[in-house]
Protein backbone atom coordinates (compact mmCIF):
# COMPACT_ATOMS: atom_id res chain seq x y z
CA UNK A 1 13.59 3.21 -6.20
CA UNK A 2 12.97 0.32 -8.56
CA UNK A 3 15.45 -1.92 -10.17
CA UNK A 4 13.71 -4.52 -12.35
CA UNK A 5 16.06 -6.75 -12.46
CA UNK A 6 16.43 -6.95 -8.75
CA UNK A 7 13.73 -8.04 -5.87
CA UNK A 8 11.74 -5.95 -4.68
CA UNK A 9 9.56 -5.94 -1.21
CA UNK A 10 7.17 -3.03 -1.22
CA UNK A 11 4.88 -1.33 1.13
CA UNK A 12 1.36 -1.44 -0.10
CA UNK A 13 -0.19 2.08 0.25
CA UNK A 14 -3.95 1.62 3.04
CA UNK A 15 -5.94 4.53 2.80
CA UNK A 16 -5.98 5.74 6.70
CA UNK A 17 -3.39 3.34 7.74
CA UNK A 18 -0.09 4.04 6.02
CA UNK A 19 0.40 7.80 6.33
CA UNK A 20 3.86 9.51 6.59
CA UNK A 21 4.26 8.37 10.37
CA UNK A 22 3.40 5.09 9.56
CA UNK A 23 5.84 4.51 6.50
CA UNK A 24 8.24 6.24 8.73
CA UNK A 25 8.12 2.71 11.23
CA UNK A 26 7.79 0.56 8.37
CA UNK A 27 11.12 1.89 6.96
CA UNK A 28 12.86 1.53 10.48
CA UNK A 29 12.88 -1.92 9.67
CA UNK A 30 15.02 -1.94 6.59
CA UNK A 31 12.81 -4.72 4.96
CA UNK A 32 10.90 -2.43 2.46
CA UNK A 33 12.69 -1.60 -1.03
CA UNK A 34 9.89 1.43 -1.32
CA UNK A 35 6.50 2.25 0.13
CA UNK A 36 3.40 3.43 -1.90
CA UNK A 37 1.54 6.67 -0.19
CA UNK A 38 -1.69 6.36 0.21
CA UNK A 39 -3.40 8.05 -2.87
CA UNK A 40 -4.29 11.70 -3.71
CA UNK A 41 -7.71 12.17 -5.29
CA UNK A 42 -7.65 14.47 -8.45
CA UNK A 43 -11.24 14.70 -8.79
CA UNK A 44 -12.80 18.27 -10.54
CA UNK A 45 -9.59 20.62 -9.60
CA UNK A 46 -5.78 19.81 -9.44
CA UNK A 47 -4.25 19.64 -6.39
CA UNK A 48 -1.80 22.57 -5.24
CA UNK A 49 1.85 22.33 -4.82
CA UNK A 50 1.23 22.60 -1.16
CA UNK A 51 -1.43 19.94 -0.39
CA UNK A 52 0.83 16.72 -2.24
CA UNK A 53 3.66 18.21 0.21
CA UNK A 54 1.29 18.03 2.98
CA UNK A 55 -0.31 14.52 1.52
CA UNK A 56 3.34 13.38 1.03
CA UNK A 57 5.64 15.29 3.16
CA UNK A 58 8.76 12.48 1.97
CA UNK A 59 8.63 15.18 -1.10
CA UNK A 60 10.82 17.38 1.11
CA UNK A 61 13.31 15.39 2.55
CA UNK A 62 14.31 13.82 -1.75
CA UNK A 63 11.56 11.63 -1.46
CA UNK A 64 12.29 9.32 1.53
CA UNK A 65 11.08 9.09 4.81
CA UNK A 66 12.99 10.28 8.00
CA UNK A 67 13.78 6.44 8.77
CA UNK A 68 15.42 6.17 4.80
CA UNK A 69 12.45 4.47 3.10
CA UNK A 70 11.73 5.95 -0.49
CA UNK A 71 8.34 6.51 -0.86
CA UNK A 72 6.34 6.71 -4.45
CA UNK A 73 3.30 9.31 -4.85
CA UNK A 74 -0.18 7.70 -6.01
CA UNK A 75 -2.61 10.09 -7.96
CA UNK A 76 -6.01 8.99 -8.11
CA UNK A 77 -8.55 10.20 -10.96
CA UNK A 78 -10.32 9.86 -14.68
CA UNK A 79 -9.07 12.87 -15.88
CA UNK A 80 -6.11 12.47 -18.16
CA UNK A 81 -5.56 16.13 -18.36
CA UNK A 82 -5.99 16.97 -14.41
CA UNK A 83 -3.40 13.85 -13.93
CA UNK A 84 -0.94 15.07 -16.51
CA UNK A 85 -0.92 18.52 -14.46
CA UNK A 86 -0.81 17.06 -11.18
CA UNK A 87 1.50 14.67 -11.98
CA UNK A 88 4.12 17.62 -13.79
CA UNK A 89 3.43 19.48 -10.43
CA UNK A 90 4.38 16.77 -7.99
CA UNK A 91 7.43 15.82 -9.71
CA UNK A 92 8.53 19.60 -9.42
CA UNK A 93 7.81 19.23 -5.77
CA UNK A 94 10.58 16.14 -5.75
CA UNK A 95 8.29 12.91 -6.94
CA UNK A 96 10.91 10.83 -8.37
CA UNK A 97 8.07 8.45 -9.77
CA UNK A 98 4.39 8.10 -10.21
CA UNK A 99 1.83 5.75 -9.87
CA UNK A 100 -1.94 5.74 -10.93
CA UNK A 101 -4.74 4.15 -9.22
CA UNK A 102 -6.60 1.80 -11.24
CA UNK A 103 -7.66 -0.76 -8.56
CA UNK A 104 -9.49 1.06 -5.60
CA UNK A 105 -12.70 -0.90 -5.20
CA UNK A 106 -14.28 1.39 -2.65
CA UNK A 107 -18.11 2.64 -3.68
CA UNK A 108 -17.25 6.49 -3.03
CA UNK A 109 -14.44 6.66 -4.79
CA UNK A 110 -15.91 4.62 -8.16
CA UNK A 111 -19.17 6.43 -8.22
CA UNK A 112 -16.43 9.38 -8.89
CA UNK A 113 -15.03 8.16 -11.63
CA UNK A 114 -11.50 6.86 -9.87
CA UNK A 115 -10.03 3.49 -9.37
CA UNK A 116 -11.14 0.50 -10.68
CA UNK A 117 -13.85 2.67 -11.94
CA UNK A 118 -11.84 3.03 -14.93
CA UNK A 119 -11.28 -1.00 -15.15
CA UNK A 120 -14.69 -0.71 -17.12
CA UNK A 121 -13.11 0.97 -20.19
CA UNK A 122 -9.53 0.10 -21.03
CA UNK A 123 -8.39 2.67 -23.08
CA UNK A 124 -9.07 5.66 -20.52
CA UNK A 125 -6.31 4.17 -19.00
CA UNK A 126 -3.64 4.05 -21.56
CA UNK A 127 -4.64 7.72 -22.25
CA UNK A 128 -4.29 8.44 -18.53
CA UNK A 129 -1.25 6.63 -18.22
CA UNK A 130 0.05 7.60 -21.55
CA UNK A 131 -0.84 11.80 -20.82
CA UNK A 132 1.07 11.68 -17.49
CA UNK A 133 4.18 10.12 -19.13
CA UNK A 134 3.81 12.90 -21.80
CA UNK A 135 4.32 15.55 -19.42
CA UNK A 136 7.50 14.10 -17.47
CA UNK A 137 11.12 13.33 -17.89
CA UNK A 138 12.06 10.18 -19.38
CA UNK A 139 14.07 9.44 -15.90
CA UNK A 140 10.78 9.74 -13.95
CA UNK A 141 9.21 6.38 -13.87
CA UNK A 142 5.14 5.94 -14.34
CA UNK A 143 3.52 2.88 -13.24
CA UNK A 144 0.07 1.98 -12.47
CA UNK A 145 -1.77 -0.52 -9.96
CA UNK A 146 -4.42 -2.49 -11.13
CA UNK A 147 -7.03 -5.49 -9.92
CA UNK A 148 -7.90 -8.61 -12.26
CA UNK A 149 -10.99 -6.57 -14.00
CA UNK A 150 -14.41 -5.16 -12.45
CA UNK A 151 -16.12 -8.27 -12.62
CA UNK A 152 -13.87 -10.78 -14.49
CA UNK A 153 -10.17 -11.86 -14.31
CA UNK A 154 -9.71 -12.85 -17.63
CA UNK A 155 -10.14 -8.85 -18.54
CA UNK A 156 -6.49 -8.18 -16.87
CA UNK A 157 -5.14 -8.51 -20.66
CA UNK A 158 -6.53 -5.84 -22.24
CA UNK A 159 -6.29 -3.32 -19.25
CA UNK A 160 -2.96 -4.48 -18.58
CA UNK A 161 -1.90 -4.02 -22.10
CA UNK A 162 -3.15 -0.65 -22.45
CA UNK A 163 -1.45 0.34 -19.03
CA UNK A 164 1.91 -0.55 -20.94
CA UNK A 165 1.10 0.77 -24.18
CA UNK A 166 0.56 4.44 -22.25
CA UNK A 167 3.58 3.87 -20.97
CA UNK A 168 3.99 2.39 -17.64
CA UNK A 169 7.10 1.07 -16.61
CA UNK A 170 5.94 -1.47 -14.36
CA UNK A 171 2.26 -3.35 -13.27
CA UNK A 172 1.24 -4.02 -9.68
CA UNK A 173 -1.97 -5.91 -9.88
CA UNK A 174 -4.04 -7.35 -7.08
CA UNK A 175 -5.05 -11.27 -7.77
CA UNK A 176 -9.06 -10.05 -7.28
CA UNK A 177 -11.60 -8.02 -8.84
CA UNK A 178 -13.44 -5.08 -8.32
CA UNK A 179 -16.43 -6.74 -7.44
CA UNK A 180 -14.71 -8.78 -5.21
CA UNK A 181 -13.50 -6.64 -3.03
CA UNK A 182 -11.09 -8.42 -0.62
CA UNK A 183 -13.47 -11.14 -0.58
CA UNK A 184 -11.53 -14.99 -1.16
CA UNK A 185 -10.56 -16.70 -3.38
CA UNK A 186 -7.31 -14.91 -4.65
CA UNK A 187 -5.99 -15.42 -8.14
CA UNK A 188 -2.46 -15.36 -8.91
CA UNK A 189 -1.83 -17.02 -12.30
CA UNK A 190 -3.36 -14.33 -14.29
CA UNK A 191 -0.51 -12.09 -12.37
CA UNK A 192 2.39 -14.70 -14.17
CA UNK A 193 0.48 -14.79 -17.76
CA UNK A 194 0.47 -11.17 -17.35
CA UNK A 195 4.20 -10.94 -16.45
CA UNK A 196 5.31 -13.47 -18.86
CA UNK A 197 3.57 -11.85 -22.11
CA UNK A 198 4.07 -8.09 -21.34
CA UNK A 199 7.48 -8.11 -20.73
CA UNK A 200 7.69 -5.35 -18.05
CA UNK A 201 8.22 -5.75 -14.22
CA UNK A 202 5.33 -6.92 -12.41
CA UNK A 203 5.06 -6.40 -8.40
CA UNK A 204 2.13 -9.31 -6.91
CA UNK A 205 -0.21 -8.19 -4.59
CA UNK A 206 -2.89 -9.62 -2.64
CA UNK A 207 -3.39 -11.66 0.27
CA UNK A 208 -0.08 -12.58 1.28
CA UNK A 209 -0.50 -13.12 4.98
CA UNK A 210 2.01 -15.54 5.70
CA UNK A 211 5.26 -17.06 4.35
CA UNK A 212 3.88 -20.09 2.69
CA UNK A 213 1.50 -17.83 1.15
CA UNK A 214 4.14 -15.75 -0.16
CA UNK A 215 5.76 -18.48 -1.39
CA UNK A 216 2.53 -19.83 -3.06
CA UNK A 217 2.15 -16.22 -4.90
CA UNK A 218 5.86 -16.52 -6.22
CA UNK A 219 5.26 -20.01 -7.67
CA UNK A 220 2.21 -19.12 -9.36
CA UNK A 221 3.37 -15.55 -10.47
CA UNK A 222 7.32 -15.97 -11.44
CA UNK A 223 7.24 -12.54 -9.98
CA UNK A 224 10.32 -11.40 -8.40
CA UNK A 225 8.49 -8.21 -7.00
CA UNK A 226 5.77 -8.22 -4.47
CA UNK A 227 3.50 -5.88 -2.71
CA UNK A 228 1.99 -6.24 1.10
CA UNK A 229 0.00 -4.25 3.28
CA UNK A 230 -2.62 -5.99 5.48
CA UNK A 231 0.02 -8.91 6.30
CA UNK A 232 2.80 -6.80 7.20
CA UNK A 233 0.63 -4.86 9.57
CA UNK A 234 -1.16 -8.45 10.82
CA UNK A 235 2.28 -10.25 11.26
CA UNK A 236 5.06 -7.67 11.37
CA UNK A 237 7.64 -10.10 11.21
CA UNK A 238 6.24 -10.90 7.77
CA UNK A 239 8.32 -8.57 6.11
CA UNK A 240 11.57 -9.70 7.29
CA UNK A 241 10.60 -12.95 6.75
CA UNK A 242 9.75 -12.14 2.93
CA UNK A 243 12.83 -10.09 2.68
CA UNK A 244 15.18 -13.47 3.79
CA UNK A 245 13.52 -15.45 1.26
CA UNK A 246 14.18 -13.16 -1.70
CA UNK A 247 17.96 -12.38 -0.08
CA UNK A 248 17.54 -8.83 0.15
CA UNK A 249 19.43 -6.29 2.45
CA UNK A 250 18.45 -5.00 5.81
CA UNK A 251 20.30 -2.65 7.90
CA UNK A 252 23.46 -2.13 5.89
CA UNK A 253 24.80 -5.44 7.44
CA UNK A 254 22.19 -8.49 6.80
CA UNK A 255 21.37 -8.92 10.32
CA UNK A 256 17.58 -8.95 11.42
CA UNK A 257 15.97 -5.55 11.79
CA UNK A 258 15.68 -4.32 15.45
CA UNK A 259 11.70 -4.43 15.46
CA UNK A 260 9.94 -4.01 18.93
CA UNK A 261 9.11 -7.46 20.52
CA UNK A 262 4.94 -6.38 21.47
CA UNK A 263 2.30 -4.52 20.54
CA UNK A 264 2.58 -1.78 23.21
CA UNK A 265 6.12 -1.58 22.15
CA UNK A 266 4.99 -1.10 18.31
CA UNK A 267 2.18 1.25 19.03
CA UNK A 268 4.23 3.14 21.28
CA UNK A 269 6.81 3.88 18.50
CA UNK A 270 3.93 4.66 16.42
CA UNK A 271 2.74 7.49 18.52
CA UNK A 272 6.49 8.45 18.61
CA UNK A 273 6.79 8.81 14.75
CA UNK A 274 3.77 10.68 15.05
CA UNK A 275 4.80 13.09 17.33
CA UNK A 276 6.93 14.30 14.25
CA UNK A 277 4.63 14.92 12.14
CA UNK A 278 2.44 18.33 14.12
CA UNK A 279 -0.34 18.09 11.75
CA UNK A 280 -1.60 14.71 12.85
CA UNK A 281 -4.79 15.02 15.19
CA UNK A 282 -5.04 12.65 18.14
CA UNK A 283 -8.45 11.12 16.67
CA UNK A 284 -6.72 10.38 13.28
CA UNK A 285 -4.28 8.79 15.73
CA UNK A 286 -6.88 6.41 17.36
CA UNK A 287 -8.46 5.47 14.57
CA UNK A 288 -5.33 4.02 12.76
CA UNK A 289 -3.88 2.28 15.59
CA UNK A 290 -7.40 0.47 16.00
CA UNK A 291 -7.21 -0.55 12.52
CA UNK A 292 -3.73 -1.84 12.75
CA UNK A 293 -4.51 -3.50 15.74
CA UNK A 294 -8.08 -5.01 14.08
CA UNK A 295 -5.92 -6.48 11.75
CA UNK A 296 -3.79 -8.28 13.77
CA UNK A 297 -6.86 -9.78 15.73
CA UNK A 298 -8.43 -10.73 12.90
CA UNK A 299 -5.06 -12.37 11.25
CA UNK A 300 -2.15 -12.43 13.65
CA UNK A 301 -1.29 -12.35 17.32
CA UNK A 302 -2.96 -9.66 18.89
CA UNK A 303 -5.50 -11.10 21.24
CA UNK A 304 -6.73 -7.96 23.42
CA UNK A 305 -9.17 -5.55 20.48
CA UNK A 306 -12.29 -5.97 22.33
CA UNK A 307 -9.95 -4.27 25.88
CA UNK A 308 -9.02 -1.49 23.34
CA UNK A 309 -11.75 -1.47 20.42
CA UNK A 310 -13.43 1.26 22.69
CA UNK A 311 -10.37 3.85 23.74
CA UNK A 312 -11.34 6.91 22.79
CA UNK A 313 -7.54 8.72 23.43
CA UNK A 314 -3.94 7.83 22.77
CA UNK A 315 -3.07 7.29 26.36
CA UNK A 316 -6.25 5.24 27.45
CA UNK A 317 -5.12 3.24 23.99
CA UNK A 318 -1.58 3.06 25.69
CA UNK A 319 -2.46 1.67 29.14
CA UNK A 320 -4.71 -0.88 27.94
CA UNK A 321 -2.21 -2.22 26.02
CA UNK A 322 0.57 -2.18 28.98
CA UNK A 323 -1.74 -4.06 30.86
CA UNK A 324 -2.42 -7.04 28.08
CA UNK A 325 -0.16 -9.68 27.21
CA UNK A 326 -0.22 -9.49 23.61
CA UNK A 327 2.85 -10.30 22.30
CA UNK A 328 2.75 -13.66 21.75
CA UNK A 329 -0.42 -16.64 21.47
CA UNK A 330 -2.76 -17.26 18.59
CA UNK A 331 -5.22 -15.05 17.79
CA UNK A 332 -8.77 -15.53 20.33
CA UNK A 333 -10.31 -12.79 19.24
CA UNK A 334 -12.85 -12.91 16.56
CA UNK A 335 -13.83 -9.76 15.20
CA UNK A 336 -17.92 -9.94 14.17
CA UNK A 337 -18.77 -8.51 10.28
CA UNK A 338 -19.95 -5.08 11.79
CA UNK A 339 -17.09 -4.19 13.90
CA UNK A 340 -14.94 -5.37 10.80
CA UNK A 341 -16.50 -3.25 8.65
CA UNK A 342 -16.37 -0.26 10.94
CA UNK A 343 -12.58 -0.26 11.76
CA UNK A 344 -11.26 -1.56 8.30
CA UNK A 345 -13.77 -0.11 5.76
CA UNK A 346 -11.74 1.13 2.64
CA UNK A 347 -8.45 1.04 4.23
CA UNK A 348 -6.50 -0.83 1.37
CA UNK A 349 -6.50 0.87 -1.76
């Protein structure tokens, strides 16, 4: 899944947006070296065996999706013991890695005691990292995802020192703090002093929208990794593009991957993917193809949200799209706060 010493392009995990269907389109691609699932809370029980396999159905088909994408499970909690056991349980259910949430910013899930929530005091995360590593193989990787600090960047030291000294095998860390939220500016240089004093692999992450952005990130990180979500889902030629640039494989051949030309074309394959998966409600449906689709208005090409913002099915979703030209032009429309807030409101985590 991870090779440290080789690029990496991975899938960022968007609570809402990237489920199983989802990573199954990203990975027809071939652009993505893994995806991230979105994560699963371990609040004041631990999960069953059959609820990860329903969070992260890849952990019956060895851990990839049906397109060939590995996927990574994300657990999500303050508990070091209730990690530890979830962790031991999802591995015998076919994780071939986990990672730990340290870097959610949303309000619900801090007041909880998850996320960045934990950026606050340093040490509960080495013995969270440190008590799932306890309780797997050697050959089953731990890593954790982490922001700059709660209300500094300069506190990414400490908490990313701890992180390795429980034992994580690699960092992702998001150039912002908690506080921040996904609020500008980003900060990349702490990313590089971070990668350049620890040691360990470090995948950047955070506002990457673009290729000249990426290629900002890389010059102020060193990484060699690199983590997207929004921009992939904004521009989704962004990957490929990103993938190029770092000389990475696609499609068994290096030829471009065979990605549908329009949004109606994208969306469609979306509800195709979905069709796979019988558990998926139609609502669920809508409300993460308006999110993708707010995303792209607000940062790529799509120029048609407020024909679609108010579908309330699939289909109605569908031919609103067929009848908007969409694939190509600069973005026109400009999404106010509220209606920002409403259709992207702790969907990267």
């Amino acid at each position: 899944m991870f090779d440290p010493l080789r690029p990496a392009l991975v899938l960022a995990p968007m609570e809402g947006v990237t489920d199983a269907p989802m990573r199954a389109l990203q990975g027809e691609a071939g652009t993505f070296t893994y995806a991230v699932a979105e994560f699963l809370r371990v609040a004041s029980t631990v999960p069953s065996a059959n609820s990860i396999t329903r969070h992260v159905p890849e952990l019956l088909s060895q851990g990839r999706t049906i397109t060939g994408l590995p996927v990574q499970i994300q657990l999500l909690g303050g508990d070091p013991g209730r990690m530890a056991e979830t962790a031991a349980i999802a591995h015998a259910q076919g994780a071939s890695a986990i990672d730990l949430n340290f870097g959610c910013p949303a309000r619900t899930v801090n007041r909880h005691d998850g996320g960045a929530a934990l950026l606050k005091d340093p040490p509960r995360i080495r013995a969270v990292v440190a008590a799932v590593r306890a309780v797997l193989p050697r050959h089953v990787a731990v890593s954790a995802k982490l922001r700059l600090g709660w209300d500094r960047i300069d506190t990414i030291d400490e908490t990313a020192s701890m992180a390795a000294e429980g034992g994580a095998a690699w960092l992702t860390i998001h150039g912002r703090t908690r506080s921040a939220g996904y609020s500008p500016p980003i900060y990349w240089e702490p990313i590089g002093r971070v990668r350049s004093r620890l040691g360990i692999p470090i995948v950047a992450n955070g506002d990457i929208w673009t290729i000249d952005d990426f290629r900002r990130c890389q010059g102020d990180t060193g990484c060699i990794h690199f983590m997207i979500g929004r921009g992939a889902l904004a521009d989704p030629s962004l990957p490929w593009k990103i993938a190029s640039e770092l000389g990475l494989p696609r499609n068994g051949d290096n030829s471009p991957p065979k990605c549908p030309d329009s949004w109606h074309a994208r969306i469609s394959r979306l509800v195709e993917w979905t069709g796979r998966f019988p558990a998926e409600r139609e609502q669920k449906l809508v409300g993460r193809i308006k999110q993708w689709l707010a995303l792209a208005a607000r940062h790529g090409d799509f120029t048609a949200f407020d024909d679609i913002k108010r579908a309330s099915t699939v289909d109605e979703l569908l031919r609103k799209l067929a009848s908007s030209d969409t694939s190509t032009g600069p973005a026109a429309t400009i999404l106010d706060k509220a209606t920002w807030n409403q259709t992207f409101t702790n969907a990267s985590c």
